[in-house]
Protein backbone atom coordinates (compact mmCIF):
# COMPACT_ATOMS: atom_id res chain seq x y z
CA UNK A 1 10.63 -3.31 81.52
CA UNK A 2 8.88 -2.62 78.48
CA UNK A 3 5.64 -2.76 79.72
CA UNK A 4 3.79 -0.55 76.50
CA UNK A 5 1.11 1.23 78.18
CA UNK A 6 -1.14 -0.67 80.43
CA UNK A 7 -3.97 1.21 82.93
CA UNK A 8 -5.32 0.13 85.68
CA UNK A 9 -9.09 1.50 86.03
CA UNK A 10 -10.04 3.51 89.37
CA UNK A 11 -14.38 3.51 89.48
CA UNK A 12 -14.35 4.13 93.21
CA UNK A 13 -14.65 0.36 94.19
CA UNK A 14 -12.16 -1.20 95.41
CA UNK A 15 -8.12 -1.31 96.59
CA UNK A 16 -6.74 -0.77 92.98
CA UNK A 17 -3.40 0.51 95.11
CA UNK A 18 -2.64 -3.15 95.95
CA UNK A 19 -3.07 -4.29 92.14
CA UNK A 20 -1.00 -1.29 90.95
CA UNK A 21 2.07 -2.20 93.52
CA UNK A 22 1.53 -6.07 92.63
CA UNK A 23 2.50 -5.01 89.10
CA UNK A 24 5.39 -3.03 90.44
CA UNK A 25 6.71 -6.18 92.46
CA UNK A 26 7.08 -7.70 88.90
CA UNK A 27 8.58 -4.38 87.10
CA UNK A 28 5.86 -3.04 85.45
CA UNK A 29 4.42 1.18 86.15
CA UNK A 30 0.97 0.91 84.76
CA UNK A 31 -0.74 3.64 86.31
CA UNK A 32 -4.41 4.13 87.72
CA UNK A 33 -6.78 6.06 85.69
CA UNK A 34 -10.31 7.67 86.26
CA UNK A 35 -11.00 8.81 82.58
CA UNK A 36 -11.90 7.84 79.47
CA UNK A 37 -9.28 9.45 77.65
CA UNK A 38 -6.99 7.50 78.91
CA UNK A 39 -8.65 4.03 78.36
CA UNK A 40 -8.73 4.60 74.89
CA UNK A 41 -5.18 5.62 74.72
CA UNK A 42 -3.87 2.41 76.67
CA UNK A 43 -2.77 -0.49 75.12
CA UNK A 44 -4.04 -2.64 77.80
CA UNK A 45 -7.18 -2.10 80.52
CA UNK A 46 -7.12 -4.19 84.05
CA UNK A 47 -10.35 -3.50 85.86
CA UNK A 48 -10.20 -4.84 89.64
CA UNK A 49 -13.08 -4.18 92.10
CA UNK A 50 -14.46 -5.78 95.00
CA UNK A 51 -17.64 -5.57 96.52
CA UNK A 52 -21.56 -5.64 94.99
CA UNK A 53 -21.89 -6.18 91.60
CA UNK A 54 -24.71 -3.33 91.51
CA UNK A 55 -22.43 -0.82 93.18
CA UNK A 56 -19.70 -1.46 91.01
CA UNK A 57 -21.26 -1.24 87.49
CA UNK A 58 -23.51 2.00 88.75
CA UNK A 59 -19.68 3.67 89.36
CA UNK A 60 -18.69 3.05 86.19
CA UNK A 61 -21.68 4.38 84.24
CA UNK A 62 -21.78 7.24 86.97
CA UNK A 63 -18.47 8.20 85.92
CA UNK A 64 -18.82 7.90 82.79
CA UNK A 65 -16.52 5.07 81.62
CA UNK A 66 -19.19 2.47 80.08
CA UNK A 67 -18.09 3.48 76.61
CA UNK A 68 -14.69 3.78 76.96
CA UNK A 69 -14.63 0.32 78.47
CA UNK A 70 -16.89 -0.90 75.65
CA UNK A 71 -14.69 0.63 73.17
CA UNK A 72 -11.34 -0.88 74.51
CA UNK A 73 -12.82 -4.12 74.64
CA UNK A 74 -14.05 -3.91 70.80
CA UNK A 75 -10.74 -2.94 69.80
CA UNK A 76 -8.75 -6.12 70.19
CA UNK A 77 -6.93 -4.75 73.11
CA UNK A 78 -6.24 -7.27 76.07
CA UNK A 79 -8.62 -6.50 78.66
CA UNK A 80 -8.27 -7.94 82.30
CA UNK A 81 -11.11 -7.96 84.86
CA UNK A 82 -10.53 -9.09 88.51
CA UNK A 83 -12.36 -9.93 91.31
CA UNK A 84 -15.07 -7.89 90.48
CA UNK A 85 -14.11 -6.68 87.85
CA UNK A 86 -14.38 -10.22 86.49
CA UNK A 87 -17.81 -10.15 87.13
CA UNK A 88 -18.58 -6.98 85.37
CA UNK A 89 -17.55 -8.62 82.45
CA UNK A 90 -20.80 -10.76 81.95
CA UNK A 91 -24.19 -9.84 80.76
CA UNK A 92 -25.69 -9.51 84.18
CA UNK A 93 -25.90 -10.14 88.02
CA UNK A 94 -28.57 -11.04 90.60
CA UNK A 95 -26.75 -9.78 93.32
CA UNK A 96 -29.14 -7.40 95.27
CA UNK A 97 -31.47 -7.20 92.01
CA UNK A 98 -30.96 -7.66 88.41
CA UNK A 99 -28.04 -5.40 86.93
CA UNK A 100 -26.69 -5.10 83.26
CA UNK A 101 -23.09 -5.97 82.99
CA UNK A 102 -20.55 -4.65 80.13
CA UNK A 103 -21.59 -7.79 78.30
CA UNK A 104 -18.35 -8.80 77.20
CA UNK A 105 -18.65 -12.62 77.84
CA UNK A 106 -21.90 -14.37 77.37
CA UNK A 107 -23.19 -15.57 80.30
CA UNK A 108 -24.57 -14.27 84.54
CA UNK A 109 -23.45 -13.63 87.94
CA UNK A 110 -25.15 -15.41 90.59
CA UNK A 111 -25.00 -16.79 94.43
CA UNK A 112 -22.88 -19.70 95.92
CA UNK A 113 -26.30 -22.54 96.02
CA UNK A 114 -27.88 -21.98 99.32
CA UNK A 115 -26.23 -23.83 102.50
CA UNK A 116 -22.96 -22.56 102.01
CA UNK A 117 -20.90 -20.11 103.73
CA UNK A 118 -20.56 -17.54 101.72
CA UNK A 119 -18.11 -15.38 101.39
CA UNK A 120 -15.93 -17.95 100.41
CA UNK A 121 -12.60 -16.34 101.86
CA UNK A 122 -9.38 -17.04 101.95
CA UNK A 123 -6.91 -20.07 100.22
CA UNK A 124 -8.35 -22.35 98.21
CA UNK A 125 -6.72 -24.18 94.66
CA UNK A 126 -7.45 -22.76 91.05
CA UNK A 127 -7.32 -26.11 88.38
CA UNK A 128 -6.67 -25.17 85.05
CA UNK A 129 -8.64 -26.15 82.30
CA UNK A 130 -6.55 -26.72 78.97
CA UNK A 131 -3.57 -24.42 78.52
CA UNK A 132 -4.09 -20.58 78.32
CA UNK A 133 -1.42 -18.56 77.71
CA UNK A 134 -3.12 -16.61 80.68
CA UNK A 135 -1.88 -19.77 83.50
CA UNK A 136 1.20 -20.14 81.87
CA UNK A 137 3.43 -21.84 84.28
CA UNK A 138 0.38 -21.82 87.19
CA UNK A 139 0.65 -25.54 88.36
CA UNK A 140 -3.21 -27.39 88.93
CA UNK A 141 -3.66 -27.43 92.49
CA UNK A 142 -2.04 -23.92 93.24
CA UNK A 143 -3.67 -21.80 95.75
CA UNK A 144 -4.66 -18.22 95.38
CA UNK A 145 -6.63 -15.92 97.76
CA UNK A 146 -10.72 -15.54 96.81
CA UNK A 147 -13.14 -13.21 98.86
CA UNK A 148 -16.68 -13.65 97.21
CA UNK A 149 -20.29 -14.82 97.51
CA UNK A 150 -21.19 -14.57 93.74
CA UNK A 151 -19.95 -16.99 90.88
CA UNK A 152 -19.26 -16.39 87.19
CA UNK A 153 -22.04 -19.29 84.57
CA UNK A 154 -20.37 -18.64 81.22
CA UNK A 155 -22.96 -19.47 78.49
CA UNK A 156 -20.34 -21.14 76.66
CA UNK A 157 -18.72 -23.02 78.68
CA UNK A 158 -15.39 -22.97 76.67
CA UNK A 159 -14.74 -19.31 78.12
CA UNK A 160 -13.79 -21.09 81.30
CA UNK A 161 -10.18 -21.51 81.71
CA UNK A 162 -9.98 -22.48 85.42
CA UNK A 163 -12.45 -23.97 88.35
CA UNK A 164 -12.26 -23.76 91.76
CA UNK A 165 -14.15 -26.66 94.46
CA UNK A 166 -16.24 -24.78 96.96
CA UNK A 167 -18.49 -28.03 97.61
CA UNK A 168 -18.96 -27.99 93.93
CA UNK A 169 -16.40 -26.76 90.49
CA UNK A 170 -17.39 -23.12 89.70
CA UNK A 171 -15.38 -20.96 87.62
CA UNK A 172 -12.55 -18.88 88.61
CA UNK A 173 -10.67 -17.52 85.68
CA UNK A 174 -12.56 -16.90 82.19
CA UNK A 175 -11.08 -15.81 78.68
CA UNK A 176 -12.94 -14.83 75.43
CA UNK A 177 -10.79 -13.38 72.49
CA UNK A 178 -9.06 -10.49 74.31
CA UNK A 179 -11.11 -10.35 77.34
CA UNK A 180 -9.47 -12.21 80.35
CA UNK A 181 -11.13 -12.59 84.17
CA UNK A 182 -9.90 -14.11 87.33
CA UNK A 183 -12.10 -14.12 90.82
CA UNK A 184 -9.32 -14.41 92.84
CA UNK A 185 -7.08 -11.68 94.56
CA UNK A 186 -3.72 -12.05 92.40
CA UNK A 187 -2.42 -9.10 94.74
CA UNK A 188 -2.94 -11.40 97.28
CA UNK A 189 -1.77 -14.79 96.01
CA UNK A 190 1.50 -14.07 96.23
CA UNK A 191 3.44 -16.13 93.89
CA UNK A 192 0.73 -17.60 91.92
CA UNK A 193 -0.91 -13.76 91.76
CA UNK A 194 2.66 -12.51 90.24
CA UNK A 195 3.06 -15.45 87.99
CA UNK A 196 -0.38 -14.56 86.16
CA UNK A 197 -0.13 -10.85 86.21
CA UNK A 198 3.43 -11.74 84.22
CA UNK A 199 1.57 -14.12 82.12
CA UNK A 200 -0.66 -10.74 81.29
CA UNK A 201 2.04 -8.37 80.25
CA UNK A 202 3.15 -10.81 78.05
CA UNK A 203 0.02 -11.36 76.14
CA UNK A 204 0.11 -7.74 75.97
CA UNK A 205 3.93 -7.05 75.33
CA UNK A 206 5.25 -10.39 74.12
CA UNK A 207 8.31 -11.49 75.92
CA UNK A 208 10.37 -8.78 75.14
């Protein structure tokens, strides 16, 4: 497959083998990068990560990849954040503190409201909200696989493209111009998880 050249950005958090295989279950090499050479070369950037929100962005300004994510979002270039990644997208996060973001899509990262378990793990259904390009052929009511305790508040909320019910709608798949987020694992949603990542290289790549 023509897949143009995609990267998947390694920061040090997270199981970014699992995302880069999930891409090769639907034909697509993109490899995994740790410099900023190579983000600006790409046509395409997916940032996964799991874990705190604090951790996460202090890897990527550690290593020196603020800019060059900045950059590749300016550009025009599709730009894909997941799980944690997602959240990185957004101006900031409470989680452990108050941390800066990339600042991509207006808006803050905050805690499931008190009184429930949290993380929210495992299976639960993803309900589109009108029809992005991104949940192309992603029926309402489909399951994918979520591990988090911290949700995604767009400011606007028309840069939501999907909710989720954890006793209460919170968002679980964003999209602003060329930026694109989902909370879920798609490496772990089988089907649904392929279906979107193929939805992605075609936003990139057409449907060539």
């Amino acid at each position: 497959m023509n897949t143009a050249s995609l990267v998947i950005v390694d920061y040090g958090v997270g199981n970014f083998r699992n995302v880069q295989k999930a891409f090769a279950a639907i034909g697509a090499d993109v490899p995994i990068t740790r410099t900023s050479a190579d983000i600006d070369a790409a046509d395409a950037v997916i940032l996964p990560g799991v874990g705190a929100f604090g951790d996460a962005i202090g890897n990527v300004r550690q290593r020196g990849l603020e800019a060059s994510l900045r950059r590749a979002a300016a550009s025009g270039k599709p730009f894909f954040g997941i799980c944690a990644g997602m959240q990185l997208l957004f101006d900031q996060s409470d989680e452990m503190g108050i941390h800066t973001g990339l600042g991509l899509i207006p808006g803050h990262v905050t805690r499931f409201p008190q009184g429930l378990t949290v993380p929210h793990m495992g299976w639960n259904q993803i309900e589109p909200v009108g029809d992005h390009p991104l949940l192309a052929s992603v029926p309402a009511g489909s399951f994918a696989y979520f591990a988090h305790s911290y949700i995604c508040v767009p400011a606007d909320p028309a840069h939501a493209i999907a909710r989720t019910d954890y006793h209460g709608k919170f968002v679980s798949a964003v999209a602003k111009d060329n930026i694109f987020g989902i909370q879920f694992h798609p490496e772990k949603s089988q089907r649904v998880g392929l279906q979107i990542l193929q939805n992605f290289l075609r936003l990139v790549i057409g449907d060539s």
